[in-house]
Structure formats: C-alpha cells, structure tokens
N, C-alpha and C. Protein backbone atom coordinates (compact mmCIF):
# COMPACT_ATOMS: atom_id res chain seq x y z
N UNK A 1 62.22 106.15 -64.01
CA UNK A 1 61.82 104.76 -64.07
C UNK A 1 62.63 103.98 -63.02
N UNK A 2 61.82 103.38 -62.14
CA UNK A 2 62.42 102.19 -61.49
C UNK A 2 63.57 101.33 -62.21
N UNK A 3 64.25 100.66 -60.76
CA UNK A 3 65.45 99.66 -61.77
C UNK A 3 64.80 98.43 -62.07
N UNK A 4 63.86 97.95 -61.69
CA UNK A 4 63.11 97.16 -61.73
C UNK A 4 62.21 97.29 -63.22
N UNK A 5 61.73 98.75 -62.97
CA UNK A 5 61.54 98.98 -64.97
C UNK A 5 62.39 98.71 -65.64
N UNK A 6 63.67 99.48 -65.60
CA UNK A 6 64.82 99.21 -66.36
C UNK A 6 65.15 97.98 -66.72
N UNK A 7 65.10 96.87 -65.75
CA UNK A 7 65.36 95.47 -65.67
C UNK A 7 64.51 95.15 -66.93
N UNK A 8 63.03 95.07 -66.52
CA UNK A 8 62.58 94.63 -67.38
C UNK A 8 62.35 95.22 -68.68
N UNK A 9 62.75 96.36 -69.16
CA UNK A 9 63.38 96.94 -70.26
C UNK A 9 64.51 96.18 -70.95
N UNK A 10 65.41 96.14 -70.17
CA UNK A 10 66.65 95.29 -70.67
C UNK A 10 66.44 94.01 -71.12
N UNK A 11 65.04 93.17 -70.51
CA UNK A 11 65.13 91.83 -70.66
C UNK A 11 64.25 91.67 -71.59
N UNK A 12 63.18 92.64 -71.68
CA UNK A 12 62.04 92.55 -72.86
C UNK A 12 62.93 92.25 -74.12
N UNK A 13 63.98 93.44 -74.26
CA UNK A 13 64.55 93.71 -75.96
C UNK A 13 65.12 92.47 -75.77
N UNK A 14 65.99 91.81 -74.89
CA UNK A 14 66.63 90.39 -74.90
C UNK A 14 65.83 89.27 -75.50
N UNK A 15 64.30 89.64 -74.83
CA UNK A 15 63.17 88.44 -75.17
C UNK A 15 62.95 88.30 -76.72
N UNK A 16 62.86 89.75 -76.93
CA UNK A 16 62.25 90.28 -77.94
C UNK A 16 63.44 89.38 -79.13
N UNK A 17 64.57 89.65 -79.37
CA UNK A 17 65.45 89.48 -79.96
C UNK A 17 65.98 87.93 -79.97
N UNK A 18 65.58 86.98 -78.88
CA UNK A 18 65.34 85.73 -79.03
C UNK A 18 64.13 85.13 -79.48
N UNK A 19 62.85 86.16 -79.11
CA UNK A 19 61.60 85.66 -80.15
C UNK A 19 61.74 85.79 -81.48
N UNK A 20 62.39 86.81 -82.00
CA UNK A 20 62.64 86.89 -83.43
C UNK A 20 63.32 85.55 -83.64
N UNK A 21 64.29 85.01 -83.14
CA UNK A 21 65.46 84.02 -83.69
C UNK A 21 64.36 82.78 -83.88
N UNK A 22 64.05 82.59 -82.69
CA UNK A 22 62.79 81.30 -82.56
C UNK A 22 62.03 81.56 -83.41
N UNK A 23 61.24 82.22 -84.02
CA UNK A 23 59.64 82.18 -84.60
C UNK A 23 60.44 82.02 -86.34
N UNK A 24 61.86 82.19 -86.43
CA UNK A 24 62.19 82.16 -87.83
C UNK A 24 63.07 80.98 -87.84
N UNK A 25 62.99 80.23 -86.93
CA UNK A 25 63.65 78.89 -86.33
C UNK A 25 65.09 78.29 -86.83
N UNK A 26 66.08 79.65 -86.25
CA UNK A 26 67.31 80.01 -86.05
C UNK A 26 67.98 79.30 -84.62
N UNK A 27 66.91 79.54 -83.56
CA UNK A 27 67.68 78.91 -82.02
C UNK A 27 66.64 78.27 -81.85
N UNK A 28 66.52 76.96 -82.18
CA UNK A 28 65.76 75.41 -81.19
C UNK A 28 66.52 74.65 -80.68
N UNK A 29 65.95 73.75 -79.91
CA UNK A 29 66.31 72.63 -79.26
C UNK A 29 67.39 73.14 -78.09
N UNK A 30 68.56 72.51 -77.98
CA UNK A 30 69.65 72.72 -76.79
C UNK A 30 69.83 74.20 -76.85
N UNK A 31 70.39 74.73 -78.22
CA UNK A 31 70.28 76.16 -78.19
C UNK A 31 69.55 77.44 -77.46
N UNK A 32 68.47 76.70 -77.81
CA UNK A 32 67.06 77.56 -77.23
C UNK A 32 67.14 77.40 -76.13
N UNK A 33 66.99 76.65 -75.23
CA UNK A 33 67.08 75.94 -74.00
C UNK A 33 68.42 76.68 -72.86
N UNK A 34 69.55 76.63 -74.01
CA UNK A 34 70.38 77.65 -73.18
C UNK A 34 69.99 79.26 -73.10
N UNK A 35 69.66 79.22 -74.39
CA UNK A 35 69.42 80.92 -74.38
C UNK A 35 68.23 81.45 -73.50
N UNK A 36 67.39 79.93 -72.78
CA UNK A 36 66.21 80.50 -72.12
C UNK A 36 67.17 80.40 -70.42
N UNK A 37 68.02 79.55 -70.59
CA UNK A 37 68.88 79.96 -69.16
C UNK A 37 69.49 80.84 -68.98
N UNK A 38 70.24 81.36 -69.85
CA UNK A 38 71.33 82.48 -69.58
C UNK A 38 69.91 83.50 -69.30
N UNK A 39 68.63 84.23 -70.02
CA UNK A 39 67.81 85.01 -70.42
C UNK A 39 67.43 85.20 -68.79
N UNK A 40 67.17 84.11 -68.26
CA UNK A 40 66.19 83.78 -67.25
C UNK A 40 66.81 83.73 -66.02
N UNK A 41 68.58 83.44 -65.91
CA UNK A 41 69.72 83.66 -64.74
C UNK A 41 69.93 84.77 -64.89
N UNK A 42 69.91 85.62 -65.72
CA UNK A 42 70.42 86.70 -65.70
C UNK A 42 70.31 87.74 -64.63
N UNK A 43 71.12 88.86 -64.08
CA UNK A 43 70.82 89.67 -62.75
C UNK A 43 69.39 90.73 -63.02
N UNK A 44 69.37 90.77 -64.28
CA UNK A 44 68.45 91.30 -64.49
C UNK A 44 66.73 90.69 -64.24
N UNK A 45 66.41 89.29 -64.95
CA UNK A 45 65.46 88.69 -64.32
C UNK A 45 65.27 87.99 -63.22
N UNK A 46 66.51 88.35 -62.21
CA UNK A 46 66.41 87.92 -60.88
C UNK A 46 66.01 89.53 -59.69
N UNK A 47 66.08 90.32 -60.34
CA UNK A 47 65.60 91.72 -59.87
C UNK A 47 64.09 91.32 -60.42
N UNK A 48 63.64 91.10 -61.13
CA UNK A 48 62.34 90.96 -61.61
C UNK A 48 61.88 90.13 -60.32
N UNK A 49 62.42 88.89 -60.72
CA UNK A 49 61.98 87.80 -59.61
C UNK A 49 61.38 88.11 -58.62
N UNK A 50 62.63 89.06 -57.45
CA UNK A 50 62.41 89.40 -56.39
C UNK A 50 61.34 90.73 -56.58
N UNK A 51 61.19 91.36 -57.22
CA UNK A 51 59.97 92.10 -57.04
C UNK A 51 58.72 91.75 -57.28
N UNK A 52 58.53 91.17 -58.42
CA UNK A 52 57.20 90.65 -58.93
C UNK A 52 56.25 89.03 -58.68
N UNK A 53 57.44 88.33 -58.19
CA UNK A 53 57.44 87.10 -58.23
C UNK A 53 57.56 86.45 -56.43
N UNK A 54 58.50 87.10 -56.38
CA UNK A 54 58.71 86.33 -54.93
C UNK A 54 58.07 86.71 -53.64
N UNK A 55 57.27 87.86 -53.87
CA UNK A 55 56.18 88.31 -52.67
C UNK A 55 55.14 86.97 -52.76
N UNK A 56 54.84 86.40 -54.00
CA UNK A 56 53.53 85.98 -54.23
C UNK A 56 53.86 84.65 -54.67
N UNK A 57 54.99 84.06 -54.07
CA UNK A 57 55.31 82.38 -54.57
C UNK A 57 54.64 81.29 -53.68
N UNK A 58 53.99 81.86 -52.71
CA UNK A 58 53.21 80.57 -52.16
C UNK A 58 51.97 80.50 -52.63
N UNK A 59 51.38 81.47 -53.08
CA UNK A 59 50.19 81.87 -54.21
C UNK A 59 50.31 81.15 -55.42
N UNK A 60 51.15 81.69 -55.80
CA UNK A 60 51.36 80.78 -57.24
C UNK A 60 51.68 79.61 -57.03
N UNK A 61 52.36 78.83 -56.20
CA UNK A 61 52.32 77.12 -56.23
C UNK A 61 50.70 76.62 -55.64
N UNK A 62 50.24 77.27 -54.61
CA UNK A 62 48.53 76.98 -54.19
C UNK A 62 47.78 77.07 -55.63
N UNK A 63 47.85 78.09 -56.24
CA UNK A 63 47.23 78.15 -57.31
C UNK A 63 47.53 77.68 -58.30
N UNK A 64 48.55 76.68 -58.86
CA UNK A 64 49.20 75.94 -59.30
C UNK A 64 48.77 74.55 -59.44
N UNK A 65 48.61 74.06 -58.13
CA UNK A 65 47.85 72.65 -57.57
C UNK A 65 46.72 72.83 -57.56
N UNK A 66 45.91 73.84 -56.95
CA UNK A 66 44.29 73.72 -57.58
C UNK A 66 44.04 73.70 -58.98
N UNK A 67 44.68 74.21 -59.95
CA UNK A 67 44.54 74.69 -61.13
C UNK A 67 44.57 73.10 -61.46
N UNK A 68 45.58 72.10 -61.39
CA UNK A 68 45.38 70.64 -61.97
C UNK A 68 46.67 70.16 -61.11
N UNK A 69 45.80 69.31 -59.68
CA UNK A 69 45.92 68.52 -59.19
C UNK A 69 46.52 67.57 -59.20
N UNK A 70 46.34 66.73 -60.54
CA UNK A 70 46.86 65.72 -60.86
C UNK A 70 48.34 65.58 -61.63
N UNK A 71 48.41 66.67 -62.25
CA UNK A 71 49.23 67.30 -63.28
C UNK A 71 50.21 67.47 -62.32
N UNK A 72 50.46 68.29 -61.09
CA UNK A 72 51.04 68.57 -59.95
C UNK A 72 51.68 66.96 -59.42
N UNK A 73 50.72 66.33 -58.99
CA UNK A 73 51.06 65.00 -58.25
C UNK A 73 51.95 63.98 -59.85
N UNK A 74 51.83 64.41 -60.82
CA UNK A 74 52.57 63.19 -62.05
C UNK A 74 53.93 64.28 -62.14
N UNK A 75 54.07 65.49 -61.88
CA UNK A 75 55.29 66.07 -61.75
C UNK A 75 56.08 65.57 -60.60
N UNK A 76 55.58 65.68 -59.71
CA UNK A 76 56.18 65.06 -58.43
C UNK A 76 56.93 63.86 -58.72
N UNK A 77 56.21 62.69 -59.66
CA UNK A 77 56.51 61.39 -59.38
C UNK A 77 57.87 61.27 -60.61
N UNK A 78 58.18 62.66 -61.36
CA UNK A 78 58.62 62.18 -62.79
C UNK A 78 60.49 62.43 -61.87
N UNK A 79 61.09 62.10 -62.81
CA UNK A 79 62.54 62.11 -62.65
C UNK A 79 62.91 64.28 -62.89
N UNK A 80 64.72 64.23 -62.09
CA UNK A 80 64.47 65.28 -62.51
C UNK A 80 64.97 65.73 -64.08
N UNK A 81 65.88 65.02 -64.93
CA UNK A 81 66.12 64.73 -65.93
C UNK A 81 64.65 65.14 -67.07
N UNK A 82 63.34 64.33 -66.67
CA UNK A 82 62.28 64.92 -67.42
C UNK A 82 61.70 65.69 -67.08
N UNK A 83 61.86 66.08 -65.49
CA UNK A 83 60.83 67.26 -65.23
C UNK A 83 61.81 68.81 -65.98
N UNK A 84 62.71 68.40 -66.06
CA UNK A 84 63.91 69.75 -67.18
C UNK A 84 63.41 69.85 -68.13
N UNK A 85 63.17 68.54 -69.11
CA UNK A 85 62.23 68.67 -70.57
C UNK A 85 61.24 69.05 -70.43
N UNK A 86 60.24 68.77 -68.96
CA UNK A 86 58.75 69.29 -69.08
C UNK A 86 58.88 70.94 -69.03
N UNK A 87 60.01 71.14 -68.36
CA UNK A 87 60.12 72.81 -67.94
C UNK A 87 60.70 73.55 -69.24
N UNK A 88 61.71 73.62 -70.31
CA UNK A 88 61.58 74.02 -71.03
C UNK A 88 60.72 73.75 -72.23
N UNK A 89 60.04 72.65 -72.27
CA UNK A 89 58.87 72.91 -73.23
C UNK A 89 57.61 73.52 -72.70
N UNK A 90 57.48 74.37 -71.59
CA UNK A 90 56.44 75.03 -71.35
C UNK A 90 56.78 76.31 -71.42
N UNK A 91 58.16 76.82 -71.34
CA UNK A 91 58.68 77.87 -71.07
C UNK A 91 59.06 77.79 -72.74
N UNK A 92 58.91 77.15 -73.92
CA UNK A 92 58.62 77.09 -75.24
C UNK A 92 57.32 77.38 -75.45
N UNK A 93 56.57 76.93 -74.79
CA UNK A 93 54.76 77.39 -75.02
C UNK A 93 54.44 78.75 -74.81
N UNK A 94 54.69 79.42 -73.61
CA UNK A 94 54.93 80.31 -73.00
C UNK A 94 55.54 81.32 -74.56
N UNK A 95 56.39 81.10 -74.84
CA UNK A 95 56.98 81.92 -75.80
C UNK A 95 56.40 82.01 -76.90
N UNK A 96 55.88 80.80 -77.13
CA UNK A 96 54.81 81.16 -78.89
C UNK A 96 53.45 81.41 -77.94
N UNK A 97 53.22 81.93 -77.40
CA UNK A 97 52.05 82.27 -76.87
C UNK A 97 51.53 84.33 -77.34
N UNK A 98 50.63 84.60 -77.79
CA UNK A 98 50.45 85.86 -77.87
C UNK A 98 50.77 87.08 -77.10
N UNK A 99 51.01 87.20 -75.45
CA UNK A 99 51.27 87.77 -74.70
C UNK A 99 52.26 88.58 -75.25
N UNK A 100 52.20 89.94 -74.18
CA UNK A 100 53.33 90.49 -74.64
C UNK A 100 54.63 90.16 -73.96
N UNK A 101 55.70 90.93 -74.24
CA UNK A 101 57.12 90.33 -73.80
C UNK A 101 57.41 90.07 -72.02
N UNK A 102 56.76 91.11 -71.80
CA UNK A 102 56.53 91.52 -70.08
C UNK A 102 55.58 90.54 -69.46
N UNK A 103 54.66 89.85 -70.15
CA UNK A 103 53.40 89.10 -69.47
C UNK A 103 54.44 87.86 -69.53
N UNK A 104 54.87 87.58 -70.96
CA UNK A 104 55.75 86.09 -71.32
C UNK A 104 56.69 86.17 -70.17
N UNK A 105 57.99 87.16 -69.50
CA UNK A 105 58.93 86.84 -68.79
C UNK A 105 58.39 86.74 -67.10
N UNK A 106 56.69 87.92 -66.77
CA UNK A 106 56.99 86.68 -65.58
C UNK A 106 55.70 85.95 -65.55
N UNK A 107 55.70 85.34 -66.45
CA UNK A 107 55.25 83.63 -66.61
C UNK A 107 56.08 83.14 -66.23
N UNK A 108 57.02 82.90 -66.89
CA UNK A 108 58.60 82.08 -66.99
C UNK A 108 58.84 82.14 -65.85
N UNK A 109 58.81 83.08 -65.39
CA UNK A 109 59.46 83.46 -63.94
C UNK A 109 58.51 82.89 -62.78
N UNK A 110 57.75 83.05 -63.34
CA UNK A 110 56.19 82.26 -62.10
C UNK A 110 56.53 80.89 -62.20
N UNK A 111 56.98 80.07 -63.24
CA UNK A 111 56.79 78.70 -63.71
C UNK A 111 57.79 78.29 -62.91
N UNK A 112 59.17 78.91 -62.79
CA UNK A 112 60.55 78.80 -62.27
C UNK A 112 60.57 78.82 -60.79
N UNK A 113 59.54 79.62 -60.09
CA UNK A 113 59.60 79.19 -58.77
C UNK A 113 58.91 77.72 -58.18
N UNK A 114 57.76 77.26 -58.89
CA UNK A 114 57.41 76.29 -58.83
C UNK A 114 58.43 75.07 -57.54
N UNK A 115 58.17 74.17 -56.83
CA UNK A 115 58.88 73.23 -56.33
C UNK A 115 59.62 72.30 -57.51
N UNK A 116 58.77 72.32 -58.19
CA UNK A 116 59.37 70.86 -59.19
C UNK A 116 60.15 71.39 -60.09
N UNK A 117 60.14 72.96 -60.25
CA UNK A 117 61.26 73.62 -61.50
C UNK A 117 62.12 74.35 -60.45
N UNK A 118 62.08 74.91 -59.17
CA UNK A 118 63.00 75.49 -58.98
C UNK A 118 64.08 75.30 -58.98
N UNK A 119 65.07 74.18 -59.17
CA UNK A 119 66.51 74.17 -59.20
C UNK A 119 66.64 73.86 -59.94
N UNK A 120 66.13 74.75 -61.15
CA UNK A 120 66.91 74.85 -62.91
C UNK A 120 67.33 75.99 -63.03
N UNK A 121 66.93 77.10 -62.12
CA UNK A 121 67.23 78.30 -62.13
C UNK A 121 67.99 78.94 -60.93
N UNK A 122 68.97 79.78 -61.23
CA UNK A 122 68.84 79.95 -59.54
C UNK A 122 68.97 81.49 -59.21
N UNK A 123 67.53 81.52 -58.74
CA UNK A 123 66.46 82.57 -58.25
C UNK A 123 66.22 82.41 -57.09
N UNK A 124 66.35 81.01 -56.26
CA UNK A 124 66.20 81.54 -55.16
C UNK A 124 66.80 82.29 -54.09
N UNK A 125 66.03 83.17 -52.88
CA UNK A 125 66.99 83.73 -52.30
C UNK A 125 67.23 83.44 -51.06
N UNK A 126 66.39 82.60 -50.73
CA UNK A 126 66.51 81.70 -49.36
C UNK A 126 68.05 81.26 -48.84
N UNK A 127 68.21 81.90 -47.84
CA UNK A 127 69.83 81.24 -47.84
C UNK A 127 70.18 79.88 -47.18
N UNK A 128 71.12 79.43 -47.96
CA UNK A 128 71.58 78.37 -48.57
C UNK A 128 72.50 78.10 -47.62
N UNK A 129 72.97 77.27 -46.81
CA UNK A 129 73.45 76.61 -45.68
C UNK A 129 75.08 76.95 -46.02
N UNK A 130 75.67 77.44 -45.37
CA UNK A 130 77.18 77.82 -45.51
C UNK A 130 77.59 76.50 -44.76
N UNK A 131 79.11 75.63 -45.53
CA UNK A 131 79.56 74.82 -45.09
C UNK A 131 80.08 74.86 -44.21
N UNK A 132 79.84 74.42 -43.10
CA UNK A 132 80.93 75.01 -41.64
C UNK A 132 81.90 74.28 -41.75
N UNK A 133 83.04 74.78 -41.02
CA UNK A 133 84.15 74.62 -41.04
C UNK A 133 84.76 73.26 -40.57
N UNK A 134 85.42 72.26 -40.99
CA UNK A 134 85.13 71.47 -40.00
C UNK A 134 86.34 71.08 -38.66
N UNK A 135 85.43 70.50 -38.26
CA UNK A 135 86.21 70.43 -37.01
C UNK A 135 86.85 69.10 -36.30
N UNK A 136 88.33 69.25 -36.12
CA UNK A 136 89.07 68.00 -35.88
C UNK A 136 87.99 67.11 -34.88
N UNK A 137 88.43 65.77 -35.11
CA UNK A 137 88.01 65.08 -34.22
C UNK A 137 88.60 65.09 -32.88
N UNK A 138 87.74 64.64 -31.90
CA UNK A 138 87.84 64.44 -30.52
C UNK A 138 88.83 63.07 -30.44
N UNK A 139 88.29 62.47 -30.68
CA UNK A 139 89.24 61.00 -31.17
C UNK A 139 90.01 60.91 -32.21
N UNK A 140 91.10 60.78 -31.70
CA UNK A 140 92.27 60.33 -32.92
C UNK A 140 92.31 59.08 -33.55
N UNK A 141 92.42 58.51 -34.37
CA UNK A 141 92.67 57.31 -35.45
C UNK A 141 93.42 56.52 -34.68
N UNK A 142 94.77 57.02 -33.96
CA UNK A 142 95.46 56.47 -33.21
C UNK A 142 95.06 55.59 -32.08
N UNK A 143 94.40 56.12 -31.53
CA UNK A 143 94.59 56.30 -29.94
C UNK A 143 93.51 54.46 -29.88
C-alpha cells in the first residue's frame, strides 16, 4: 500500500473516532472545530492534500463558482472572522453527511483549498516569501 494509502488509513480511523464523538454529541462547538484543525493540519492530511487535491485545485475553485456564483461573490464580501464560521459549519455538514470516511476527508480537503478558506489551514505548498535579511541603510540618521 501506498503512503498516501496509509495516510489515509491513519486519518479515516481518526475521522472515524471523531464521528463517533460528534454523532453522540460529546465534541461540538469550539471543541469540534479544533479537533477538525488538528484532523485536517495534520502531516498526514497534508500528504493527502498534495496527492489528491492539489493537482486539481484550479478545477475545484472553477467548479466551485459555476456551481453558485453568487454564493462565491457573498463569500468574498464577508469578513474573515465569518468566513471561519461559514468554513467550519460546512466542514460540520460534510461530516453528518452519509459519505464514507475517505469521500468526507477530501471534501474537507477540497473545501480547504478554496481562496476564501485557504488560510485556516495550512496546506498550502506554494512557497511563502522568506524574509530577507535586512540591510543597513545607505544613509545614516546622522549624517
């Protein structure tokens, strides 16, 4: 088996074992919410990410905005404070949803690359601007 199987082996029983807690409504609200971050940062669903998810992320945001247009453009306009609440209550829907554990995590994972959710997670692998060093001034304060 791939590590990429393995991954998602490891993360199913994780899912699995937080769906139990939820559906007998043991972890809601902030709780839940963390346990869908740690679940979803984890190195394990970021191996997922990059295999399943991140070939096909300009797909899924195109298909995203055709799917509802408008829905897209009222995300845009919301704060990011609520677009966090809009993102874990879908990634709550997502979870009481029938699917199995593997379909549910890359949903989540599809939802997370999104523009308007991506920096709740961090999945991306785009690299990220290293602070350069800086460099004395030419002009002194003095002079």
């Amino acid at each position: 088996m791939s590590t990429v199987g393995k991954a998602m082996e490891r993360l199913s029983g994780r899912m699995s074992t937080l769906d139990d807690l939820y559906r007998r409504g043991i972890v809601t609200g902030d709780l839940l919410r963390k346990q869908f971050k740690s679940l979803l940062s984890s190195k394990d669903a970021h191996s997922i990410f990059i295999e399943n998810v991140e070939p096909d992320k300009k797909a899924i945001k195109i298909l995203s905005r055709i799917e509802d247009p408008s829905g897209w453009r009222d995300l845009f306009t919301k704060s990011r404070d609520q677009r966090q609440i809009i993102f874990y209550k879908t990634i709550e829907g997502i979870m009481g949803s029938d699917a199995n554990q593997q379909e549910r995590i890359l949903r989540m994972l599809q939802l997370a690359c999104l523009p308007f959710y991506s920096g709740f997670l961090p999945l991306n692998t785009e690299n990220k601007k290293i602070s350069s060093v800086v460099k004395p001034s030419r002009v002194s304060v003095l002079d």
